[in-house]
C-alpha atoms as a PDB file:
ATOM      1  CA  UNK A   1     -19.484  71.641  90.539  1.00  0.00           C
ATOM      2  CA  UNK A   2     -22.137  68.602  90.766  1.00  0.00           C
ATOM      3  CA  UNK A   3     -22.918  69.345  86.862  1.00  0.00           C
ATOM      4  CA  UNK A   4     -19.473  69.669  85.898  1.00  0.00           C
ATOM      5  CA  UNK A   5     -18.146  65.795  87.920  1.00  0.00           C
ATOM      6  CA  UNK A   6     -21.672  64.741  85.947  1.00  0.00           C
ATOM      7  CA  UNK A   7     -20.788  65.890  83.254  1.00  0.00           C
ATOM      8  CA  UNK A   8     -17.399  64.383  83.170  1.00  0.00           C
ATOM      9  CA  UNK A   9     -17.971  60.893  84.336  1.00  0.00           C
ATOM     10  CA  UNK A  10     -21.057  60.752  80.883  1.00  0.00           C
ATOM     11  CA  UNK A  11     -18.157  61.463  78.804  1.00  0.00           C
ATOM     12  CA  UNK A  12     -15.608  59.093  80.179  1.00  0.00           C
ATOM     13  CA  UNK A  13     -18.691  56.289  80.068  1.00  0.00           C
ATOM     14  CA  UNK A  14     -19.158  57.638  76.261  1.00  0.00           C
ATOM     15  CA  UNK A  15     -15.446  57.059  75.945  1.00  0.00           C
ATOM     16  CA  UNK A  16     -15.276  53.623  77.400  1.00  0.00           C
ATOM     17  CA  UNK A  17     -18.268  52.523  75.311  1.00  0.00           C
ATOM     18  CA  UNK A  18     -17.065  53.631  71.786  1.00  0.00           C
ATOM     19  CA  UNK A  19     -13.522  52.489  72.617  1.00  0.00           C
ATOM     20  CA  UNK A  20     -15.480  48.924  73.127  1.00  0.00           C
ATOM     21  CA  UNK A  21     -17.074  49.255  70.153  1.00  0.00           C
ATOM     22  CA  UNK A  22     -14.133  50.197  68.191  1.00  0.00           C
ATOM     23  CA  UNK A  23     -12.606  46.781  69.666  1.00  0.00           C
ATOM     24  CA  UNK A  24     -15.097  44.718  68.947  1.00  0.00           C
ATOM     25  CA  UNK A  25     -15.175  45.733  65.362  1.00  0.00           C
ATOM     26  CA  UNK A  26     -11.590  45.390  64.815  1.00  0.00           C
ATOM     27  CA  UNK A  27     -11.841  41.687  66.332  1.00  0.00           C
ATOM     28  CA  UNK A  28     -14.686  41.279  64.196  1.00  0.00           C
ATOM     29  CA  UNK A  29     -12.954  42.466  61.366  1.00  0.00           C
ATOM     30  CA  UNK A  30      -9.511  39.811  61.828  1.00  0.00           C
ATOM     31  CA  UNK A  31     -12.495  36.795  62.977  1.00  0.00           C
ATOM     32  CA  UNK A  32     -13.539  37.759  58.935  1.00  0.00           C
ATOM     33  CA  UNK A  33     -10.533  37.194  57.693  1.00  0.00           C
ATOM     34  CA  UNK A  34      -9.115  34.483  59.600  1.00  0.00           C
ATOM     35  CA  UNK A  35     -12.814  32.818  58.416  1.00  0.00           C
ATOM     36  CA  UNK A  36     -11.945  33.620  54.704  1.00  0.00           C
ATOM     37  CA  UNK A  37      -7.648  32.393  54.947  1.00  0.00           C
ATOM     38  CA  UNK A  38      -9.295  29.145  56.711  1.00  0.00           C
ATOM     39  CA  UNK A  39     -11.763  28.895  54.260  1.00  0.00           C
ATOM     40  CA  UNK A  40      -8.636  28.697  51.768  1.00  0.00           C
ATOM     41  CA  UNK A  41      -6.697  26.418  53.373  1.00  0.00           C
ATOM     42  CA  UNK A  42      -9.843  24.156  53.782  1.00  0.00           C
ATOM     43  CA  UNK A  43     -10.426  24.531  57.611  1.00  0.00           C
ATOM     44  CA  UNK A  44     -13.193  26.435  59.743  1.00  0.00           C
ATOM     45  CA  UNK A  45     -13.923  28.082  62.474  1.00  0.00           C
ATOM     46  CA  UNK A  46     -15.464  26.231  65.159  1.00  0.00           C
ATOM     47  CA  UNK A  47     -18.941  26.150  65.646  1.00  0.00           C
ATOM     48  CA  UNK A  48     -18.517  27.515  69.737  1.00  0.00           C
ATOM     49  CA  UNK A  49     -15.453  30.419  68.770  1.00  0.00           C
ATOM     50  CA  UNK A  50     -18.119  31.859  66.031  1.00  0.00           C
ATOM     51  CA  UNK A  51     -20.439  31.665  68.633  1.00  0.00           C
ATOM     52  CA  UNK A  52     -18.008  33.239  70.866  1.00  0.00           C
ATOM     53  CA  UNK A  53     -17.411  36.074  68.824  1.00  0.00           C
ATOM     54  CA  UNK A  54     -20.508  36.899  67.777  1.00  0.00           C
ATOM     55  CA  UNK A  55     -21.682  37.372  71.578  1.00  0.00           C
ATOM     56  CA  UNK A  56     -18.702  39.402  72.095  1.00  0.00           C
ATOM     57  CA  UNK A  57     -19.584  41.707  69.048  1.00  0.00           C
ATOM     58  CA  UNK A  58     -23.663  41.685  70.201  1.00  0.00           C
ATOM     59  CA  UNK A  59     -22.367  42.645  73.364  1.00  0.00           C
ATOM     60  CA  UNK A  60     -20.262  46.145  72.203  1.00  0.00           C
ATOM     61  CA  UNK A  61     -23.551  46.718  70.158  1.00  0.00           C
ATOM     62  CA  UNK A  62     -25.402  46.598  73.172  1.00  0.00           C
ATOM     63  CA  UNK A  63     -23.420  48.824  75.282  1.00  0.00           C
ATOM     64  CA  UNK A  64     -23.265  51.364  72.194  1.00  0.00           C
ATOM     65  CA  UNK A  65     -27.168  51.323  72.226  1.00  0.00           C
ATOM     66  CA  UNK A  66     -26.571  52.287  75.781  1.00  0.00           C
ATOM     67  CA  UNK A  67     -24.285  54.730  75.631  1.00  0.00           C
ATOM     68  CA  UNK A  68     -26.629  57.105  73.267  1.00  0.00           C
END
C-alpha cells in the first residue's frame, strides 16, 4: 500500500513538472514572436519583461532537472 501512495504521488510530481515545462515553452515560444512582430513594427521588449521571462523559463528547466 505504502509503495503504491509512493508511487502515485512521483507520478503526479512528474506530471506537474512536465506540464510546467510544457508552459513555459509555449510562453517562451509567443515571448519569440511577440520579440520578432515588435521587432517589425520597430518596438522592443523591455529590458525587465525579457528578464522576466527568461527567469520564468530557467525556472521550468530547473524543476525538469528535478523531476528526473
Amino acid at each position: 500500500m505504502e509503495t503504491d501512495l509512493k508511487e502515485y504521488h512521483t507520478r503526479r510530481a512528474h506530471m506537474y513538472t512536465n506540464l510546467a515545462y510544457l508552459l513555459a515553452d509555449v510562453i517562451h515560444t509567443y515571448s519569440l514572436e511577440i520579440e520578432v512582430s515588435l521587432k517589425k513594427l520597430g518596438f522592443e521588449l523591455k529590458k525587465d519583461e525579457k528578464a522576466k521571462i527568461n527567469s520564468l523559463l530557467a525556472q521550468a528547466k530547473r524543476l525538469e532537472l528535478l523531476s528526473k
